[in-house]
C-alpha atoms as a PDB file:
ATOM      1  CA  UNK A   1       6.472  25.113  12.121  1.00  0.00           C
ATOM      2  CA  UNK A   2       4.208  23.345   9.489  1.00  0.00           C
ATOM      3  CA  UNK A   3       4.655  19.624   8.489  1.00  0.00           C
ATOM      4  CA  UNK A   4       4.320  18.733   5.167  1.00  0.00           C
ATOM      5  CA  UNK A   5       3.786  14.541   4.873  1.00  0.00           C
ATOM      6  CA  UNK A   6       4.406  13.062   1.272  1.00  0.00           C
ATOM      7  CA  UNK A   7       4.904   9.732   0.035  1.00  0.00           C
ATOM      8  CA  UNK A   8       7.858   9.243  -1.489  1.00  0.00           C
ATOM      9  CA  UNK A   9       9.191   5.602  -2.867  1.00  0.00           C
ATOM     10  CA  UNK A  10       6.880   3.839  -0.125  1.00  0.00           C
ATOM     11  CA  UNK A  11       8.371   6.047   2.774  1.00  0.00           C
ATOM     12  CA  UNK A  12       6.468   8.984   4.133  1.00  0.00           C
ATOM     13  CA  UNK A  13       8.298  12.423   4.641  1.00  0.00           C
ATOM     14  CA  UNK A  14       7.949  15.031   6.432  1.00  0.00           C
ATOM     15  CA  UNK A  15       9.002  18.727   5.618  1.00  0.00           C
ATOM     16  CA  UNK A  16       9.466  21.846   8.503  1.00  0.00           C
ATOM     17  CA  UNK A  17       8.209  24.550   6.631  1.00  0.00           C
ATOM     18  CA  UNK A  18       6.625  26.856   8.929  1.00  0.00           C
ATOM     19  CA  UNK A  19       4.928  27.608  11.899  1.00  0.00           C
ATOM     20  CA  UNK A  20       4.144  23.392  13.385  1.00  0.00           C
ATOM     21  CA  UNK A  21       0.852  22.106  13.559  1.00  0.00           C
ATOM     22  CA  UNK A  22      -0.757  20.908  16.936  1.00  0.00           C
ATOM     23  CA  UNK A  23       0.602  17.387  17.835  1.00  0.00           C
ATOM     24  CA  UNK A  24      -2.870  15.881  17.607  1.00  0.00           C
ATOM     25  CA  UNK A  25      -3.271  16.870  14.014  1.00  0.00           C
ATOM     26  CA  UNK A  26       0.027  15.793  12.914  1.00  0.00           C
ATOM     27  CA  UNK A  27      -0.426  12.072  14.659  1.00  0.00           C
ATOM     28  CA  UNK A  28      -4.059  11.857  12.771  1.00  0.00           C
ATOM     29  CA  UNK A  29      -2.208  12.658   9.781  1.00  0.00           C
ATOM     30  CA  UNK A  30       0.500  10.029  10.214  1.00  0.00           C
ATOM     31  CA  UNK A  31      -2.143   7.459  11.471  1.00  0.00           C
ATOM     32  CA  UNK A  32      -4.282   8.282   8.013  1.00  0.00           C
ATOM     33  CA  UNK A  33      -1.105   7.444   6.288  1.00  0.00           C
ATOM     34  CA  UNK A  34      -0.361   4.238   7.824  1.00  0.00           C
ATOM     35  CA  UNK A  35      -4.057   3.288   6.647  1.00  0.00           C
ATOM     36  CA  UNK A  36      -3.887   3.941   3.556  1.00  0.00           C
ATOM     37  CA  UNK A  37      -0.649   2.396   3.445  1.00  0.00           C
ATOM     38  CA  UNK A  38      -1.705  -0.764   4.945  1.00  0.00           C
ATOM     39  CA  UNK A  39      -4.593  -0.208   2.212  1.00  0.00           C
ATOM     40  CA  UNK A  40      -2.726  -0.699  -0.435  1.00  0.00           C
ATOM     41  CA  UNK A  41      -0.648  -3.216   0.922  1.00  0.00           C
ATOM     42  CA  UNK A  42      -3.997  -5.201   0.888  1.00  0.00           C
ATOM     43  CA  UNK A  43      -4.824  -4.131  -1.979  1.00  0.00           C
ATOM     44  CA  UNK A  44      -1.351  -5.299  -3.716  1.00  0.00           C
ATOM     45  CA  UNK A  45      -1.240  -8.436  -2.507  1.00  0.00           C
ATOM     46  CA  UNK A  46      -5.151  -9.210  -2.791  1.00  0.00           C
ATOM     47  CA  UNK A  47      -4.003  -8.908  -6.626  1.00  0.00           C
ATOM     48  CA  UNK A  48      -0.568 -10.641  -6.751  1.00  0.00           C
ATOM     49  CA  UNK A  49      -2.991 -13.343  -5.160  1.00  0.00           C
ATOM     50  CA  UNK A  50      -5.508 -13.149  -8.301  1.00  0.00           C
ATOM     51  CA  UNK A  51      -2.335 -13.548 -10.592  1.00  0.00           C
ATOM     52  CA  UNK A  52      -1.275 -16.803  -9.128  1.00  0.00           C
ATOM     53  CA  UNK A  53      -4.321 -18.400  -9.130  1.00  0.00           C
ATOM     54  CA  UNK A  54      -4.732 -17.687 -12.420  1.00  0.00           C
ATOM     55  CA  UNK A  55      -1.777 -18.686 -13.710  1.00  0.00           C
ATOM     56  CA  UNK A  56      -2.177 -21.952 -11.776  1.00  0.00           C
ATOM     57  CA  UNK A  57      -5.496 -22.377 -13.178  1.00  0.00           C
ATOM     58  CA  UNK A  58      -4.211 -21.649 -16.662  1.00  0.00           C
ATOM     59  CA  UNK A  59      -0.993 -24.106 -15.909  1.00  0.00           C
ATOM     60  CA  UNK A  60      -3.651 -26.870 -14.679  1.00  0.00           C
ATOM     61  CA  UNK A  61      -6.221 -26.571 -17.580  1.00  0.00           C
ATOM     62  CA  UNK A  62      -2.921 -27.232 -19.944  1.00  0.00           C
ATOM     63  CA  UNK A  63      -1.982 -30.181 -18.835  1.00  0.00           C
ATOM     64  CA  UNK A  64      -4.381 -33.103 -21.139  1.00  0.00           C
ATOM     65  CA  UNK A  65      -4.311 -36.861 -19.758  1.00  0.00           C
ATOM     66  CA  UNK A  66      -5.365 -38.974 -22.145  1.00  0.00           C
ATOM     67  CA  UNK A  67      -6.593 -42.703 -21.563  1.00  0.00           C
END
C-alpha cells in the first residue's frame, strides 16, 4: 500500500492507494507535517500578535490630553 498525506481544513489525511511505504518513511513524513504545521502556527500567531500591537498603538496615539 502507498500513503498519500494531504492537508485538508488543518487536518492531515492519509489515503491507501497502493502498495505501503516503509514505516520509517511514512513517520518522517508525518513528523515533516507536524513541523510545518507547528510552522505556521508560529507564523499565524507571530502576525495576529503584529495586529494587536498595532491597533493598540494606533488606539493609544488617538487619544489627545490636553492641559
Amino acid at each position: 500500500m502507498i500513503y498519500i498525506m494531504t492537508l485538508s481544513i488543518n487536518k492531515f489525511m492519509l489515503y491507501d492507494v497502493g502498495n505501503a511505504k516503509q514505516p520509517s518513511i511514512l513517520s518522517q513524513m508525518i513528523a515533516e507535517a507536524h513541523e510545518i504545521r507547528e510552522k505556521q502556527n508560529a507564523h499565524r500567531a507571530h502576525i495576529i500578535n503584529n495586529v494587536a500591537i498595532k491597533s493598540q498603538n494606533q488606539a493609544e496615539d488617538s487619544v489627545h490630553t490636553f492641559d
